[in-house]
C-alpha atoms as a PDB file:
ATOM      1  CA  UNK A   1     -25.078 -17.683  -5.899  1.00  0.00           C
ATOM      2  CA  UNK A   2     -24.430 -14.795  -4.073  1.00  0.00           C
ATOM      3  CA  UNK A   3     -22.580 -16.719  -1.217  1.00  0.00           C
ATOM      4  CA  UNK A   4     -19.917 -17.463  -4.768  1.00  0.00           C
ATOM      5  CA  UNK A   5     -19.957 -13.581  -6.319  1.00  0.00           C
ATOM      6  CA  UNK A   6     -18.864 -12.540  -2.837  1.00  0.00           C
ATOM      7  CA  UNK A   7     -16.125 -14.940  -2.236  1.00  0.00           C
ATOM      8  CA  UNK A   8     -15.143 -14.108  -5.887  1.00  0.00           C
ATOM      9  CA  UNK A   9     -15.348 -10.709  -5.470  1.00  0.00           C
ATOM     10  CA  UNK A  10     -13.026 -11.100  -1.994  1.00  0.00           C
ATOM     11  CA  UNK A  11     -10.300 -13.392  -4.236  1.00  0.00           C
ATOM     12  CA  UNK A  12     -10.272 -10.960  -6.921  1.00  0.00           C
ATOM     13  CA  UNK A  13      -9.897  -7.829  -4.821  1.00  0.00           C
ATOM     14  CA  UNK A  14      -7.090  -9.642  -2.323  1.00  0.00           C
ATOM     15  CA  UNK A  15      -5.363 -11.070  -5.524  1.00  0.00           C
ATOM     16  CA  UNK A  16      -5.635  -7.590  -7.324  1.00  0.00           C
ATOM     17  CA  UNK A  17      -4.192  -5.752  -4.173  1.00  0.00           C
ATOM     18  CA  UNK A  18      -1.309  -8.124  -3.901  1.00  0.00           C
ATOM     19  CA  UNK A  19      -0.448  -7.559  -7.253  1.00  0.00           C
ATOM     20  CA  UNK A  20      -0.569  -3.869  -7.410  1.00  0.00           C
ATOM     21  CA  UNK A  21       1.621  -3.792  -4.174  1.00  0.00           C
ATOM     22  CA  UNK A  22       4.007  -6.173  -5.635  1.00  0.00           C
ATOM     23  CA  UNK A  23       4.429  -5.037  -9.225  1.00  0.00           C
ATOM     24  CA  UNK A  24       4.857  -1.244  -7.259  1.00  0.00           C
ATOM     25  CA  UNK A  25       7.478  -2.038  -4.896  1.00  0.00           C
ATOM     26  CA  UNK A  26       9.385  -4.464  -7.260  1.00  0.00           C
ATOM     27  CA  UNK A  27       8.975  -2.701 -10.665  1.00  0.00           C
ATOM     28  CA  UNK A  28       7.971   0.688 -10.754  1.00  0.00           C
ATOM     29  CA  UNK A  29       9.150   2.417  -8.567  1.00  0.00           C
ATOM     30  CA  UNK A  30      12.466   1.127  -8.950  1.00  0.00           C
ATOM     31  CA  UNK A  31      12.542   1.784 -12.713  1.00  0.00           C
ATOM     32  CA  UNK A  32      11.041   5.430 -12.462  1.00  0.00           C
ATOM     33  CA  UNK A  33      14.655   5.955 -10.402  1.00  0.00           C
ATOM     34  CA  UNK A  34      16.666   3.620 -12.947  1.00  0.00           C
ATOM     35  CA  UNK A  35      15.085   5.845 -15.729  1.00  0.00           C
ATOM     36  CA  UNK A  36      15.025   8.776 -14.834  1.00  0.00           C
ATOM     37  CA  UNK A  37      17.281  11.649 -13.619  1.00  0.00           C
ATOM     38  CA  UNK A  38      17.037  11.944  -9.652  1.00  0.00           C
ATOM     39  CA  UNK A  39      15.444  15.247  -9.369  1.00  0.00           C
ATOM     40  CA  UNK A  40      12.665  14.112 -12.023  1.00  0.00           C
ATOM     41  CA  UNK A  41      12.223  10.345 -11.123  1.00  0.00           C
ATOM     42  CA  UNK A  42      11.290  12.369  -7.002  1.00  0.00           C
ATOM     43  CA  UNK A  43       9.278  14.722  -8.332  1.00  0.00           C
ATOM     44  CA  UNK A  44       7.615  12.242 -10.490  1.00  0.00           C
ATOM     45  CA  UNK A  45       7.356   9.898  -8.233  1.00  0.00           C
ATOM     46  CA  UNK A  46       5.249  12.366  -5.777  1.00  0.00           C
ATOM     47  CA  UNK A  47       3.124  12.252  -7.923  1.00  0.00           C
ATOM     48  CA  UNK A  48       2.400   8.861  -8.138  1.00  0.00           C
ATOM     49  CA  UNK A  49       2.006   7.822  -4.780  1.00  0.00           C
ATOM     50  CA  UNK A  50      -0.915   9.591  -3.830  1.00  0.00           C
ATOM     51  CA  UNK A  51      -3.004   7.377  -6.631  1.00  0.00           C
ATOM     52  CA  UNK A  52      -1.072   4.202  -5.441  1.00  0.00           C
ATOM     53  CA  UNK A  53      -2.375   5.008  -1.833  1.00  0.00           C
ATOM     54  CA  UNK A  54      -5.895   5.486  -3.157  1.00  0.00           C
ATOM     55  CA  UNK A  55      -5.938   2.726  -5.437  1.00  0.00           C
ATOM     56  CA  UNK A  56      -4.550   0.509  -3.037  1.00  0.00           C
ATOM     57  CA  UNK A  57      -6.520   1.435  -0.161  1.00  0.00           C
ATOM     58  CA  UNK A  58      -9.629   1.602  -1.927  1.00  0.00           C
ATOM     59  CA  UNK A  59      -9.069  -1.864  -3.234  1.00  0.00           C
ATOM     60  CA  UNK A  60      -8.149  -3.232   0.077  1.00  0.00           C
ATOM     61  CA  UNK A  61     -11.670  -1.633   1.556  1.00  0.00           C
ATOM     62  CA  UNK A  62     -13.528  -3.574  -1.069  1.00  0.00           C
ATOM     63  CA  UNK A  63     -11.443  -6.634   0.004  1.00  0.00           C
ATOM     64  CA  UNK A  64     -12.574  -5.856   4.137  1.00  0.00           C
ATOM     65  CA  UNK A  65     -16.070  -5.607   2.592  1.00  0.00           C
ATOM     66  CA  UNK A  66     -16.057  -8.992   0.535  1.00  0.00           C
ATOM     67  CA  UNK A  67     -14.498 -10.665   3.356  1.00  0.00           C
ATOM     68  CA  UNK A  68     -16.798  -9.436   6.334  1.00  0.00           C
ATOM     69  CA  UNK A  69     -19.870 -10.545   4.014  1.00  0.00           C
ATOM     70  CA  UNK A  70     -18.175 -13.983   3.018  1.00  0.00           C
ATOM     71  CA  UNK A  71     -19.681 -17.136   4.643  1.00  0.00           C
ATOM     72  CA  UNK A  72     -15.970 -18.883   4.042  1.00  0.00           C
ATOM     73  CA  UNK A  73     -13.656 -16.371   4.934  1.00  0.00           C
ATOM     74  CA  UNK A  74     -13.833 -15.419   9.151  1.00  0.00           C
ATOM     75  CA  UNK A  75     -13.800 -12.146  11.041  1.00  0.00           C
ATOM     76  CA  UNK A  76      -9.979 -12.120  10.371  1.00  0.00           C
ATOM     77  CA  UNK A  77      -9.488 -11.991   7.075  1.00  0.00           C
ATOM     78  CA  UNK A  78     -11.664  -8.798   7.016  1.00  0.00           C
ATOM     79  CA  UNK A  79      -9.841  -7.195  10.259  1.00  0.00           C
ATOM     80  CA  UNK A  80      -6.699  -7.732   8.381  1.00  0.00           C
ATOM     81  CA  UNK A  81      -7.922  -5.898   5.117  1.00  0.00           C
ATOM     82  CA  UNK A  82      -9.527  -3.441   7.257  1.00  0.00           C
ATOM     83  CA  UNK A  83      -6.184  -2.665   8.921  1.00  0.00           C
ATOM     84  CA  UNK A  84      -4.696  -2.338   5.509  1.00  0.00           C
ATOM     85  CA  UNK A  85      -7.148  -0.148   4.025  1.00  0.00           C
ATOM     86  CA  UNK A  86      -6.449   1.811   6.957  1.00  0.00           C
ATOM     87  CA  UNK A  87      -2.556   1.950   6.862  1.00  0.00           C
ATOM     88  CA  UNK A  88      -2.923   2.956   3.088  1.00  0.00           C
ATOM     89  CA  UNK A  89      -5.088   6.018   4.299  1.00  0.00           C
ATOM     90  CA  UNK A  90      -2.558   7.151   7.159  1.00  0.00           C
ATOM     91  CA  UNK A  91       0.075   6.542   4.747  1.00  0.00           C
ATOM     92  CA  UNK A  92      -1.277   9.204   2.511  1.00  0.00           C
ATOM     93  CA  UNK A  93      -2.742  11.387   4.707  1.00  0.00           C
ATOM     94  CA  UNK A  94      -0.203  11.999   7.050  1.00  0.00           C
ATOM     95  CA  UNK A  95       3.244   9.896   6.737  1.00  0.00           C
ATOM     96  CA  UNK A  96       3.341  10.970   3.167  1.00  0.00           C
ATOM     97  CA  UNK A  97       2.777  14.641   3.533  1.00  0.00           C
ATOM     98  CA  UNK A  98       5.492  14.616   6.321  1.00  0.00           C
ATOM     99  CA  UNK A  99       7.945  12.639   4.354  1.00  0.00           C
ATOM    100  CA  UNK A 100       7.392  15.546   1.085  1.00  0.00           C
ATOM    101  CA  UNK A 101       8.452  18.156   3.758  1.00  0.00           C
ATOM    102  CA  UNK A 102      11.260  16.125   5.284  1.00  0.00           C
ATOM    103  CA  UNK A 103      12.557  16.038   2.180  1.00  0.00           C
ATOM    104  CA  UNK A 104      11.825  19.727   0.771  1.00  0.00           C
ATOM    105  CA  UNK A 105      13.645  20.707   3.650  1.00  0.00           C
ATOM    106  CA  UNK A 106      17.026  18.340   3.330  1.00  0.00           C
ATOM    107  CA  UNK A 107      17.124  19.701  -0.096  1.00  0.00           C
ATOM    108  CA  UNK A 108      17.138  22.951   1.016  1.00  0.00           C
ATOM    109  CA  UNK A 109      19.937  22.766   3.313  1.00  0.00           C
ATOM    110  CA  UNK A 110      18.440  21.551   6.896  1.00  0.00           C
ATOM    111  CA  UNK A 111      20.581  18.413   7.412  1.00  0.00           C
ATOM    112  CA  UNK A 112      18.162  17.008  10.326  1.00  0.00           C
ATOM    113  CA  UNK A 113      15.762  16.734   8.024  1.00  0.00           C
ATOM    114  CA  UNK A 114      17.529  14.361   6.011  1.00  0.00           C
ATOM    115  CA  UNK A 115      17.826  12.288   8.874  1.00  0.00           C
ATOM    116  CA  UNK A 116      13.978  12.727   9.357  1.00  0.00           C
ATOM    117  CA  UNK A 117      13.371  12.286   5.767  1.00  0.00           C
ATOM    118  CA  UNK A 118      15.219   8.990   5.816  1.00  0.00           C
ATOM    119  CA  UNK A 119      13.304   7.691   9.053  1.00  0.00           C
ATOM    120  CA  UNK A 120       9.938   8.497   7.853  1.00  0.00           C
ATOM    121  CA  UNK A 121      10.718   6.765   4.446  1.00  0.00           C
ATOM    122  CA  UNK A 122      12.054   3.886   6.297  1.00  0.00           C
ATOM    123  CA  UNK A 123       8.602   3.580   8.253  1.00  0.00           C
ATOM    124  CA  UNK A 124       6.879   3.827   5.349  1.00  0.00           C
ATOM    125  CA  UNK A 125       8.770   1.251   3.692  1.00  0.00           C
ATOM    126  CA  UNK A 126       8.268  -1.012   6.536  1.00  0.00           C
ATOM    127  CA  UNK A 127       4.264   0.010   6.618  1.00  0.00           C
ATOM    128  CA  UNK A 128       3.757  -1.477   3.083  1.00  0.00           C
ATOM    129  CA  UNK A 129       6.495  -4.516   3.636  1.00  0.00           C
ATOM    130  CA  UNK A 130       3.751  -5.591   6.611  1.00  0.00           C
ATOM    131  CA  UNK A 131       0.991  -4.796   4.122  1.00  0.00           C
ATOM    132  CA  UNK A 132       1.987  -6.808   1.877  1.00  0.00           C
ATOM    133  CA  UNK A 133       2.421  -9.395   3.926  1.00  0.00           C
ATOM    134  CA  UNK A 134      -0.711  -9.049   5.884  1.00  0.00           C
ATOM    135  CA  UNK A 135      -1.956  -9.165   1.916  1.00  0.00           C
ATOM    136  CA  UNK A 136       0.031 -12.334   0.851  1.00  0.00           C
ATOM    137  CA  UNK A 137      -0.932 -14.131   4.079  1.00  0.00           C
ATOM    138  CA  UNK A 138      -4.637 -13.308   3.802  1.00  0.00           C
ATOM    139  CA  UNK A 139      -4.844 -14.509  -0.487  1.00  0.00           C
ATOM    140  CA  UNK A 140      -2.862 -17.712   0.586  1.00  0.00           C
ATOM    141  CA  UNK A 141      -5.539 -18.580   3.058  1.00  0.00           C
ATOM    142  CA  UNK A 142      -7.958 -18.939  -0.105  1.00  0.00           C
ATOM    143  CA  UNK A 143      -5.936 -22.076  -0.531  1.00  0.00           C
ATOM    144  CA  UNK A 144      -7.526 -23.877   2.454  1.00  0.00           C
ATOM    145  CA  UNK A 145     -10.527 -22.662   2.788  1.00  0.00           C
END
């Protein structure tokens, strides 16, 4: 029984965390910039990514959890959401804060930290593309175990 509630538990929290992540990157973000004015949509949108990052990262910690306690899943389903968890917490911890000044300063004239701004978004971009796919990879394995 409790072999079940913690693969459950692990299918649940993968299958939550790849749907937050996805409905995010595909839906709304891109519709808070569709929507809205540039200067709101960024300042609302600074907003919102310090709860995605927590969300997200606590979700993928209880997914590490499940998985390290699960008799079905191995070792590397739980390193994976481990590393996750952990990306989300450098994310916002430290890329994000450098990304908000990277971009405070562009807008205020510095034009290398435009260039800055746009390498730092691109990394975290690419950060939460491998996420998600660390994510996807991991939730289709519950097919075949």
């Amino acid at each position: 029984m409790l072999a079940t509630t913690i693969d459950l538990l692990a299918l649940l929290s993968v299958g939550a965390l790849w749907g937050g992540m996805a409905f995010f990157a595909a839906v709304y973000a891109p519709l808070v910039f569709i929507k809205l004015e540039a200067e709101a949509a960024g300042r609302f949108i600074r907003q919102v990514f310090p709860v995605y990052y927590l969300a997200m990262g606590i979700t993928s910690g209880i997914a590490a959890l499940a998985l390290a306690f699960s008799d079905r899943h191995g070792v590397t389903a739980a390193f994976a959401m481990a590393c996750v968890c952990a990306a989300f917490w450098l994310a916002r911890q430290a890329l994000m804060p450098r990304i908000n000044r990277s971009r405070d300063a562009h807008l205020a004239g510095d034009d290398s930290a435009g260039r800055r701004f746009k390498r730092l978004h691109r990394a975290s971009v690419i950060v939460n593309g491998v996420q998600l796919l660390v994510v996807l990879v991991v939730l289709a394995r519950f097919a075949w175990v």
